[in-house]
C-alpha atoms as a PDB file:
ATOM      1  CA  UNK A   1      -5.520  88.434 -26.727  1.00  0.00           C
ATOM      2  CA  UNK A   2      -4.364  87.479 -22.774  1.00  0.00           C
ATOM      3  CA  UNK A   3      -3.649  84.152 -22.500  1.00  0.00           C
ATOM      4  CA  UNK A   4      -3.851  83.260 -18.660  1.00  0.00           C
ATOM      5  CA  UNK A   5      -2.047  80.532 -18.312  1.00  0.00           C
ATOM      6  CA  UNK A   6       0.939  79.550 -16.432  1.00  0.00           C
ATOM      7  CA  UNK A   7       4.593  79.157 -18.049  1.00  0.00           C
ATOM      8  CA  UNK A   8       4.476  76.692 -20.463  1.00  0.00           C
ATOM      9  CA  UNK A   9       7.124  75.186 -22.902  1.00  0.00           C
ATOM     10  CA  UNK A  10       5.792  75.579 -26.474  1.00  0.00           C
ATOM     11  CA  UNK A  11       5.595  72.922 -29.245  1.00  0.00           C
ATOM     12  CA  UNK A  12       7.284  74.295 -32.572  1.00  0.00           C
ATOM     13  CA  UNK A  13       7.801  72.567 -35.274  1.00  0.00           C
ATOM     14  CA  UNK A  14       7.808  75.381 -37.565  1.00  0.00           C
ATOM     15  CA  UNK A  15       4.476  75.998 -38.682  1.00  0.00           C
ATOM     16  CA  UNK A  16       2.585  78.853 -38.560  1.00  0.00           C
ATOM     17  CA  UNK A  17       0.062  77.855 -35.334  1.00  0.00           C
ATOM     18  CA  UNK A  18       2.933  76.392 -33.096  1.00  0.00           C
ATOM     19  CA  UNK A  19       5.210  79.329 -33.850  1.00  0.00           C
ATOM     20  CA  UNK A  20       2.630  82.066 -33.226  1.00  0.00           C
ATOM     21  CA  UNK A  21       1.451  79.919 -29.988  1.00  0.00           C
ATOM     22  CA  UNK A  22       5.080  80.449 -28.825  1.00  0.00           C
ATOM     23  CA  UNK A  23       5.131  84.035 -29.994  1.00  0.00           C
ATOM     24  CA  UNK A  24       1.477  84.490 -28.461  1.00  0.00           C
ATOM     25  CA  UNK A  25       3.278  83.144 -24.801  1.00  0.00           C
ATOM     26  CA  UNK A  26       6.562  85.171 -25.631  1.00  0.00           C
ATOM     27  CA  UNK A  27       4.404  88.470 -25.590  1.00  0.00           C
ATOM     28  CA  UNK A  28       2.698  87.426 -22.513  1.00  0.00           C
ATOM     29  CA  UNK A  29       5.648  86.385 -20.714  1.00  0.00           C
ATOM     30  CA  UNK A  30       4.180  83.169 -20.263  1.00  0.00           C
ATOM     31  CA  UNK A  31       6.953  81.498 -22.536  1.00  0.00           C
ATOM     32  CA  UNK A  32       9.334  78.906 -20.471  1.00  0.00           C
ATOM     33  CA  UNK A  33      10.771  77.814 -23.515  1.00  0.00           C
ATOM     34  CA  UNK A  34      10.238  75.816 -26.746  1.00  0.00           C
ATOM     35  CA  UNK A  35      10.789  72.217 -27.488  1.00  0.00           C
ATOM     36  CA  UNK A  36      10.861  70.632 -30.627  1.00  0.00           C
ATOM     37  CA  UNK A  37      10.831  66.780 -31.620  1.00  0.00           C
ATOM     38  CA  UNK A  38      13.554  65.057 -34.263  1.00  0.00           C
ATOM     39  CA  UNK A  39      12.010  62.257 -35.364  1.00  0.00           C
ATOM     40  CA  UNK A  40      14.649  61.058 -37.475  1.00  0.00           C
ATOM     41  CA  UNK A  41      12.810  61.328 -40.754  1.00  0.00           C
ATOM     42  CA  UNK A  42      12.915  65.307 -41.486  1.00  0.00           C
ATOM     43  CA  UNK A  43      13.175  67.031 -44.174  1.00  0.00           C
ATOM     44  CA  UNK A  44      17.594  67.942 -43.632  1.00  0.00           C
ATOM     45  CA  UNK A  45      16.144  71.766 -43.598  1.00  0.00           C
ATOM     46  CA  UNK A  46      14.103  71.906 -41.105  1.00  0.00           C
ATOM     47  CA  UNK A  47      15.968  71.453 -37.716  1.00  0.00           C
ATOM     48  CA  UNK A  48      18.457  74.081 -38.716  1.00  0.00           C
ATOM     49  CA  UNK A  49      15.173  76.358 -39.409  1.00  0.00           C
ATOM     50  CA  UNK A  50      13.868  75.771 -35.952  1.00  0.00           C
ATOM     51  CA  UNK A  51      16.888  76.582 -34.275  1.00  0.00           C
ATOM     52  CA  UNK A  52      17.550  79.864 -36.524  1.00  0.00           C
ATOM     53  CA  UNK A  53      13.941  81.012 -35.464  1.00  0.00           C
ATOM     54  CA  UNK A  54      14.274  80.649 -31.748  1.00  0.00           C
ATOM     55  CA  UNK A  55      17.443  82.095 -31.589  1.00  0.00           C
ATOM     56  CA  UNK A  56      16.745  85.439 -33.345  1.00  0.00           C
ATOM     57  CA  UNK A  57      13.558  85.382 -30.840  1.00  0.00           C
ATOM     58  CA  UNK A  58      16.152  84.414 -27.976  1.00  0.00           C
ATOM     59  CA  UNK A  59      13.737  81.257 -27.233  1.00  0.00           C
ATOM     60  CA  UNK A  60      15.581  78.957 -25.221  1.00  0.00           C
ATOM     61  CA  UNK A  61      14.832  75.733 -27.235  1.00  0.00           C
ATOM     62  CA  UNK A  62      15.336  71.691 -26.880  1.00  0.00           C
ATOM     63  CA  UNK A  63      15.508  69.165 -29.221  1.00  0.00           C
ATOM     64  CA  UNK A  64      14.740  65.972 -28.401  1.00  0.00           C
ATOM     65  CA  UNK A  65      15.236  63.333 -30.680  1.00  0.00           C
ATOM     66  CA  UNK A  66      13.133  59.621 -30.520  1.00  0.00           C
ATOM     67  CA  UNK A  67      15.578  56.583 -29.923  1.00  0.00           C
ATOM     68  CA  UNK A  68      12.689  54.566 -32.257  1.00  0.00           C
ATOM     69  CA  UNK A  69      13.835  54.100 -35.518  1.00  0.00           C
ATOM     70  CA  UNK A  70      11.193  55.253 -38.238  1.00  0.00           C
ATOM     71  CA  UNK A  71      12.794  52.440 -40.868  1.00  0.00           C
ATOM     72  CA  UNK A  72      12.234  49.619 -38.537  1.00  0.00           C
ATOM     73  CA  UNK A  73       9.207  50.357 -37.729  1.00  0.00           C
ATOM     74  CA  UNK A  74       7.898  50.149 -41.444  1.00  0.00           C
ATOM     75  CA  UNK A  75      10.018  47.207 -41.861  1.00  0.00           C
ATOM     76  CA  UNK A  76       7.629  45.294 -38.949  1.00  0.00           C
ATOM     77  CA  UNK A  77       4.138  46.886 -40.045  1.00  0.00           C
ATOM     78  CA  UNK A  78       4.207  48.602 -43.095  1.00  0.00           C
ATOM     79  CA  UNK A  79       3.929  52.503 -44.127  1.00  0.00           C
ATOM     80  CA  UNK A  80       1.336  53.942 -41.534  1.00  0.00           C
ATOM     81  CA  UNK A  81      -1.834  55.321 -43.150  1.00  0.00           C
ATOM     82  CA  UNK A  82      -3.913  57.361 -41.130  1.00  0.00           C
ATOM     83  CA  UNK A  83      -5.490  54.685 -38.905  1.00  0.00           C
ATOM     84  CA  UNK A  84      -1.847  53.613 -37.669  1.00  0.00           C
ATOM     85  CA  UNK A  85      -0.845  57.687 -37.405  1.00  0.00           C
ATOM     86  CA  UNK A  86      -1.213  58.012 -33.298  1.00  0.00           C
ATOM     87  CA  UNK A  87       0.639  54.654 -33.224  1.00  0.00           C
ATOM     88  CA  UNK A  88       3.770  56.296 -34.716  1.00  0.00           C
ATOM     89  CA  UNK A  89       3.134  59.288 -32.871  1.00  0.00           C
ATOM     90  CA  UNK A  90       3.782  57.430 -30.043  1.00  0.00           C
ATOM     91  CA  UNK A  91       7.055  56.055 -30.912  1.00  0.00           C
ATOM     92  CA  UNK A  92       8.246  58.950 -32.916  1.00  0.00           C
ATOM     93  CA  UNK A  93       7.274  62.058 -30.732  1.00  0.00           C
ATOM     94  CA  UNK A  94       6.197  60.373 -27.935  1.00  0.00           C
ATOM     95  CA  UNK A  95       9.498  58.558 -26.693  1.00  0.00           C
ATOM     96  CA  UNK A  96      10.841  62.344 -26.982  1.00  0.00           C
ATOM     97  CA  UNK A  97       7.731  63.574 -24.524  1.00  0.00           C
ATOM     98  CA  UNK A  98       9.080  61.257 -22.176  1.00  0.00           C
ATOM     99  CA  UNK A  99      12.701  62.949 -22.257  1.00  0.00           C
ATOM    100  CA  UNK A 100      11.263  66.216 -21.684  1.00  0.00           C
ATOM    101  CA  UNK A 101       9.221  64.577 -18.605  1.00  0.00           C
ATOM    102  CA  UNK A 102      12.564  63.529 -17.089  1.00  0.00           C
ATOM    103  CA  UNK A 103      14.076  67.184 -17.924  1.00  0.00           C
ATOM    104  CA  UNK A 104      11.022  69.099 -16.504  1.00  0.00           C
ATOM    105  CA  UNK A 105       8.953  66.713 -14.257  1.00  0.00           C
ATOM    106  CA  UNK A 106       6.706  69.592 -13.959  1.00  0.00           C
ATOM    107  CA  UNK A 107       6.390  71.099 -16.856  1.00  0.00           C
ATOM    108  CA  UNK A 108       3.628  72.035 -18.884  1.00  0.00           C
ATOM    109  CA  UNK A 109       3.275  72.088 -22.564  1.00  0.00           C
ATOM    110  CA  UNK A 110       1.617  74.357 -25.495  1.00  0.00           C
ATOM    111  CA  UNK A 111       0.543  72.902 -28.302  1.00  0.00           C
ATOM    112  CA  UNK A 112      -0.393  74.943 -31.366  1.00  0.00           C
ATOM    113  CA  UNK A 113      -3.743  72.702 -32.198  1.00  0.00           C
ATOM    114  CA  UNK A 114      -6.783  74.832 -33.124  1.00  0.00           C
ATOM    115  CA  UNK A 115     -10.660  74.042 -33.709  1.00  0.00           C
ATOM    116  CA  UNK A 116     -10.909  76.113 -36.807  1.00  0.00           C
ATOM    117  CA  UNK A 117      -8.507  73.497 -38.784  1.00  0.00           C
ATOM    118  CA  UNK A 118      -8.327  70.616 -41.257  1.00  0.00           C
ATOM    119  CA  UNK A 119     -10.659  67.396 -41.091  1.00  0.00           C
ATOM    120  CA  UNK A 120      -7.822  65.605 -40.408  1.00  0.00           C
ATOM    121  CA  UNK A 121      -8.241  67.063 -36.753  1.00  0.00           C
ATOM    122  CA  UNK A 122     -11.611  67.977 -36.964  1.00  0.00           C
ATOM    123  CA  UNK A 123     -13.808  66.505 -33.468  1.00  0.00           C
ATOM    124  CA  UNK A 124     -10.195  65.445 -31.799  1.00  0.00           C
ATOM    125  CA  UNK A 125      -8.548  69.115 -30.633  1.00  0.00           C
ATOM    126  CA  UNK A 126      -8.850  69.682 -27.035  1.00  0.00           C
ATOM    127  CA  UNK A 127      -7.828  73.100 -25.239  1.00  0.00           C
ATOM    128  CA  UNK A 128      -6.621  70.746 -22.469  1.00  0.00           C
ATOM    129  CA  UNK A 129      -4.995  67.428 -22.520  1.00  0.00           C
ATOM    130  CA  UNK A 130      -1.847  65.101 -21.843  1.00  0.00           C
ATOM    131  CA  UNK A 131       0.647  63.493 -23.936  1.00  0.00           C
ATOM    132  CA  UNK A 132       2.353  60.515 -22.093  1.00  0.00           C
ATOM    133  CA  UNK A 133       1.341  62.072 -19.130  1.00  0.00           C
ATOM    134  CA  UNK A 134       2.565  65.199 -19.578  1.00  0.00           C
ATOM    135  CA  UNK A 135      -0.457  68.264 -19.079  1.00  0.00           C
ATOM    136  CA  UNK A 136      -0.820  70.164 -22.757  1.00  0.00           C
ATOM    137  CA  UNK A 137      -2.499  73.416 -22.739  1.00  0.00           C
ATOM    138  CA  UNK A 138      -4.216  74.894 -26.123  1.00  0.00           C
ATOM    139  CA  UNK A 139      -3.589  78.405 -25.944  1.00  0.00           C
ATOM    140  CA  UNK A 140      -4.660  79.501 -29.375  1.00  0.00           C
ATOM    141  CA  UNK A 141      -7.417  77.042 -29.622  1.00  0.00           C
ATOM    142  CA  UNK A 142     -10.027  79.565 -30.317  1.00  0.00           C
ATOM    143  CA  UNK A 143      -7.910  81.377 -32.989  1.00  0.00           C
ATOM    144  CA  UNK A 144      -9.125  81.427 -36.504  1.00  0.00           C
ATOM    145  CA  UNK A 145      -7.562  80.419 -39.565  1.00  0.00           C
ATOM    146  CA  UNK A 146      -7.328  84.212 -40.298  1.00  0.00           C
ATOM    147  CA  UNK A 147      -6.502  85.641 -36.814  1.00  0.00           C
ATOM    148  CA  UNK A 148      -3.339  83.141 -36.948  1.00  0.00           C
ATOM    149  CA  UNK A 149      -1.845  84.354 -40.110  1.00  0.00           C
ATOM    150  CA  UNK A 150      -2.598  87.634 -39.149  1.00  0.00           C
ATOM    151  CA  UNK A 151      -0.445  87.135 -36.267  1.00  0.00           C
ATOM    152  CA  UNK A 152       1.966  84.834 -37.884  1.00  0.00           C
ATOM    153  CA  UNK A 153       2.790  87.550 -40.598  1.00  0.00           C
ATOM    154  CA  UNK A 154       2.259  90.627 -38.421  1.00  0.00           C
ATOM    155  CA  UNK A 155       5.466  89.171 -36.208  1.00  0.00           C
ATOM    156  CA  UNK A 156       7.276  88.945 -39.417  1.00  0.00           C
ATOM    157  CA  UNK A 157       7.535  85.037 -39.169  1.00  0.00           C
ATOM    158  CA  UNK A 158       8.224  82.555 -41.972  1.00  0.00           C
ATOM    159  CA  UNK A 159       7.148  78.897 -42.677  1.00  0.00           C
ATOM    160  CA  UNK A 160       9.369  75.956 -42.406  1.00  0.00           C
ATOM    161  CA  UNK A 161      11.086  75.690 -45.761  1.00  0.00           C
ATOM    162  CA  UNK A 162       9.383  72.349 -46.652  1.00  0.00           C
ATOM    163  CA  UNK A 163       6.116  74.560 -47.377  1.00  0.00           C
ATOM    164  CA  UNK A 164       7.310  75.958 -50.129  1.00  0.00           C
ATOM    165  CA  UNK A 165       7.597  72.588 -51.591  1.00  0.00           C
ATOM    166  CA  UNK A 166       5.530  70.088 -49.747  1.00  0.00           C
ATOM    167  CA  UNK A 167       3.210  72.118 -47.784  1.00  0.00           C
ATOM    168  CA  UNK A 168       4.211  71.064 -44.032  1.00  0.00           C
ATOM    169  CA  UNK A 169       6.614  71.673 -41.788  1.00  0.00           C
ATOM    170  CA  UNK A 170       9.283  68.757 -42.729  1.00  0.00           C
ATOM    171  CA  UNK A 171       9.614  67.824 -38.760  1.00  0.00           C
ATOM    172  CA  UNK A 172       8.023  64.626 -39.457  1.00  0.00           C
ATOM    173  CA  UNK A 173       7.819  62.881 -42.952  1.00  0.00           C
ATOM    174  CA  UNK A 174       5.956  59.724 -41.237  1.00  0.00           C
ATOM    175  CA  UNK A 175       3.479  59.595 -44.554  1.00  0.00           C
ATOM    176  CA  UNK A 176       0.597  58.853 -42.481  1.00  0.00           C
ATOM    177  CA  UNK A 177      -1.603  61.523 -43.851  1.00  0.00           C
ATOM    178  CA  UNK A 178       0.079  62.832 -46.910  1.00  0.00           C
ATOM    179  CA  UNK A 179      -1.355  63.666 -50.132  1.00  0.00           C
ATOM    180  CA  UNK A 180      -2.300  62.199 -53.350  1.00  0.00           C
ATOM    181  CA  UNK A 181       0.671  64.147 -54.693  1.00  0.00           C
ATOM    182  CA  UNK A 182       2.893  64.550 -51.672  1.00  0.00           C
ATOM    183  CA  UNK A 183       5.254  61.666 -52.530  1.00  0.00           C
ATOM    184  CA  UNK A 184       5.577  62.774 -55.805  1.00  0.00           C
ATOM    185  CA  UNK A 185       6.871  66.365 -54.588  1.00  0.00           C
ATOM    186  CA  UNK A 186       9.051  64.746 -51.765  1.00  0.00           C
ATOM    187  CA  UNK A 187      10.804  62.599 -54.378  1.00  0.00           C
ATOM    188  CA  UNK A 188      11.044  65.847 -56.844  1.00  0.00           C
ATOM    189  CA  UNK A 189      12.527  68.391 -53.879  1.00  0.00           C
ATOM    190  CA  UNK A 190      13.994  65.742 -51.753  1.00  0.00           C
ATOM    191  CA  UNK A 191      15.246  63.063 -54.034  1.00  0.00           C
ATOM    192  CA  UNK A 192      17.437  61.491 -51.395  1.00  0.00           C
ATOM    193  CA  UNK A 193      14.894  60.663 -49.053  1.00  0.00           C
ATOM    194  CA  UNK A 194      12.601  60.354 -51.918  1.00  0.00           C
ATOM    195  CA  UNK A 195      14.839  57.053 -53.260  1.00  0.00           C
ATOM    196  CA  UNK A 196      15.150  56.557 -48.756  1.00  0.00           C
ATOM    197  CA  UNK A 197      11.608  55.658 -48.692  1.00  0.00           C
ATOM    198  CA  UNK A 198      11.475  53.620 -52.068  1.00  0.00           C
ATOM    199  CA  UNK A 199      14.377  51.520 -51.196  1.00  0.00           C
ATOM    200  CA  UNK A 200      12.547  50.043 -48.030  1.00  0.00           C
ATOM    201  CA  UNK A 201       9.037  50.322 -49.940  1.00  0.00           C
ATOM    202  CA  UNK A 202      11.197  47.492 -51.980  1.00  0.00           C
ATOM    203  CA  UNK A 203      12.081  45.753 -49.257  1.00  0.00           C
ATOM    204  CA  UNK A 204       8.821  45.074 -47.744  1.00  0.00           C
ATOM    205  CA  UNK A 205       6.725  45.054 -51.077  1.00  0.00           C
ATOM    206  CA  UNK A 206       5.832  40.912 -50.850  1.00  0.00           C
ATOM    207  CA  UNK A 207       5.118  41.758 -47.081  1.00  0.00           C
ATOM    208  CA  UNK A 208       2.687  44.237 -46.883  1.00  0.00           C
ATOM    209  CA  UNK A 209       0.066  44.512 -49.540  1.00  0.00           C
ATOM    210  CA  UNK A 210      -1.012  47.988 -50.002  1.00  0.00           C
ATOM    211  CA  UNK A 211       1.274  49.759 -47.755  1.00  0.00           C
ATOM    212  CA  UNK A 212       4.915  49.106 -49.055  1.00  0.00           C
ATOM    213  CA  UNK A 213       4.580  52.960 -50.654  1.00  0.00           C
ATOM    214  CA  UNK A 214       5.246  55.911 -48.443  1.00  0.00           C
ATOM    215  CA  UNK A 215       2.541  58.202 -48.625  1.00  0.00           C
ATOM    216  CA  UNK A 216      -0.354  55.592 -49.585  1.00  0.00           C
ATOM    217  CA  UNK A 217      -2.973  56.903 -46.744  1.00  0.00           C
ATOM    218  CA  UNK A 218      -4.381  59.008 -49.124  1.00  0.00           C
ATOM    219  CA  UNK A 219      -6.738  56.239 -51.035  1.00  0.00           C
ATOM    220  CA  UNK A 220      -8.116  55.738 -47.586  1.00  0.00           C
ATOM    221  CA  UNK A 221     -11.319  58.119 -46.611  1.00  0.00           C
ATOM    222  CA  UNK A 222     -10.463  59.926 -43.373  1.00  0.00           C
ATOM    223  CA  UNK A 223     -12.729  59.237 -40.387  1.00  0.00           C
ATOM    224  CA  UNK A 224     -11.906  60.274 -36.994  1.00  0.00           C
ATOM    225  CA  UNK A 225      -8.475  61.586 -36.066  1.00  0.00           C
ATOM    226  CA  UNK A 226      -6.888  59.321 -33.539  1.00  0.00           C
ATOM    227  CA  UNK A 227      -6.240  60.614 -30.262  1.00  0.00           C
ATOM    228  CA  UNK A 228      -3.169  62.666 -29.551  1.00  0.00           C
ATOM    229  CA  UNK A 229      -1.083  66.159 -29.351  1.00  0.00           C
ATOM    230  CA  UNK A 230      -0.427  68.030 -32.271  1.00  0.00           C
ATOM    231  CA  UNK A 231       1.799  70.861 -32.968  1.00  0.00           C
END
């Protein structure tokens, strides 16, 4: 599938759409390089993952990691649920969009966000849009479910290790949208960021009413999916 685009600097956080997108540039030599986002609260697999898959694809890669703190943030407002999930985004990933403005004023990024995908995205995907004003390009957007993990295994790819036991990629473990039974996996797998997240759940618990557990977005019926990049 040609993908005419210019060079662009590909998204990855480990999943299978932004690592084919970057594979999908790769093959096209349309790949600058890849950037990925520490937002502080990962799962303690998942950066060394990302950096073991771009360098047995010899992807240039950079990691840019938010100067917000995820803890204070919940300590001010409470666990984000999905209405408050762009309004992290924008402190966790976006304060690292801004770094990669000042390292590439003109660069362009690839995002791995599809139209055949979840209802949590469902009516927001774009093929073209910014991110803290930098341009983001789509340039699997038309790719189906089964086209990308077509791709994704033909390549000989694996998942982030968090989707063996939580089902994302680990990059960001903001709770906004997680499951009914995601927090009690992440407490089973990851017990240290598990008893993390409970100890400032107890902090703020005669704060916030209803949002002093990580993960409690899940009670709440999803409606549109704020605006904003995904990977």
């Amino acid at each position: 599938m040609k993908i005419s685009y210019p060079r662009l600097y590909a998204l990855v956080s480990g999943g299978k759409d932004s690592l084919s997108t970057a594979q999908a540039l790769h093959e096209e030599g349309k790949l600058a390089g890849c950037v990925a986002f520490d937002t502080g609260i990962s799962t303690p697999d998942w950066k060394e993952f990302v950096q073991k898959t771009c360098d047995e694809r010899k992807w240039y890669l950079d990691i840019y990691r938010t100067p917000e703190s995820y803890e204070e943030l919940v300590m001010k407002y409470g666990f984000p649920g999905p209405s408050k999930h762009s309004w992290f985004m924008r402190y966790l990933k976006g304060r690292c969009i801004r770094q990669f403005r000042r390292m590439y004023p003109d660069g362009i990024l690839a995002s791995g966000v599809r139209q055949d995908e979840s209802i949590k995205r469902a009516g927001s995907v774009r093929p073209v849009g910014d991110w803290e004003g930098a341009p983001i390009l789509a340039p699997i957007f038309e790719w189906t479910t089964e086209e990308t993990w077509a791709f994704f295994r033909d390549r000989g790819f694996e998942r982030a290790p968090a989707y063996s036991t939580l089902q994302i990629s680990g990059d960001c473990l903001c709770g906004a949208y997680a499951r009914q039974d995601e927090r009690t996996a992440l407490e089973h797998h990851y017990p240290t960021i598990g008893d993390y997240f409970k100890s400032i759940g107890e902090a703020i618990k005669d704060k916030f009413k209803g949002r002093y557990e990580w993960g409690w977005g899940w009670k709440k019926p999803i409606t549109k999916q704020p605006r904003g990049a995904n990977m």
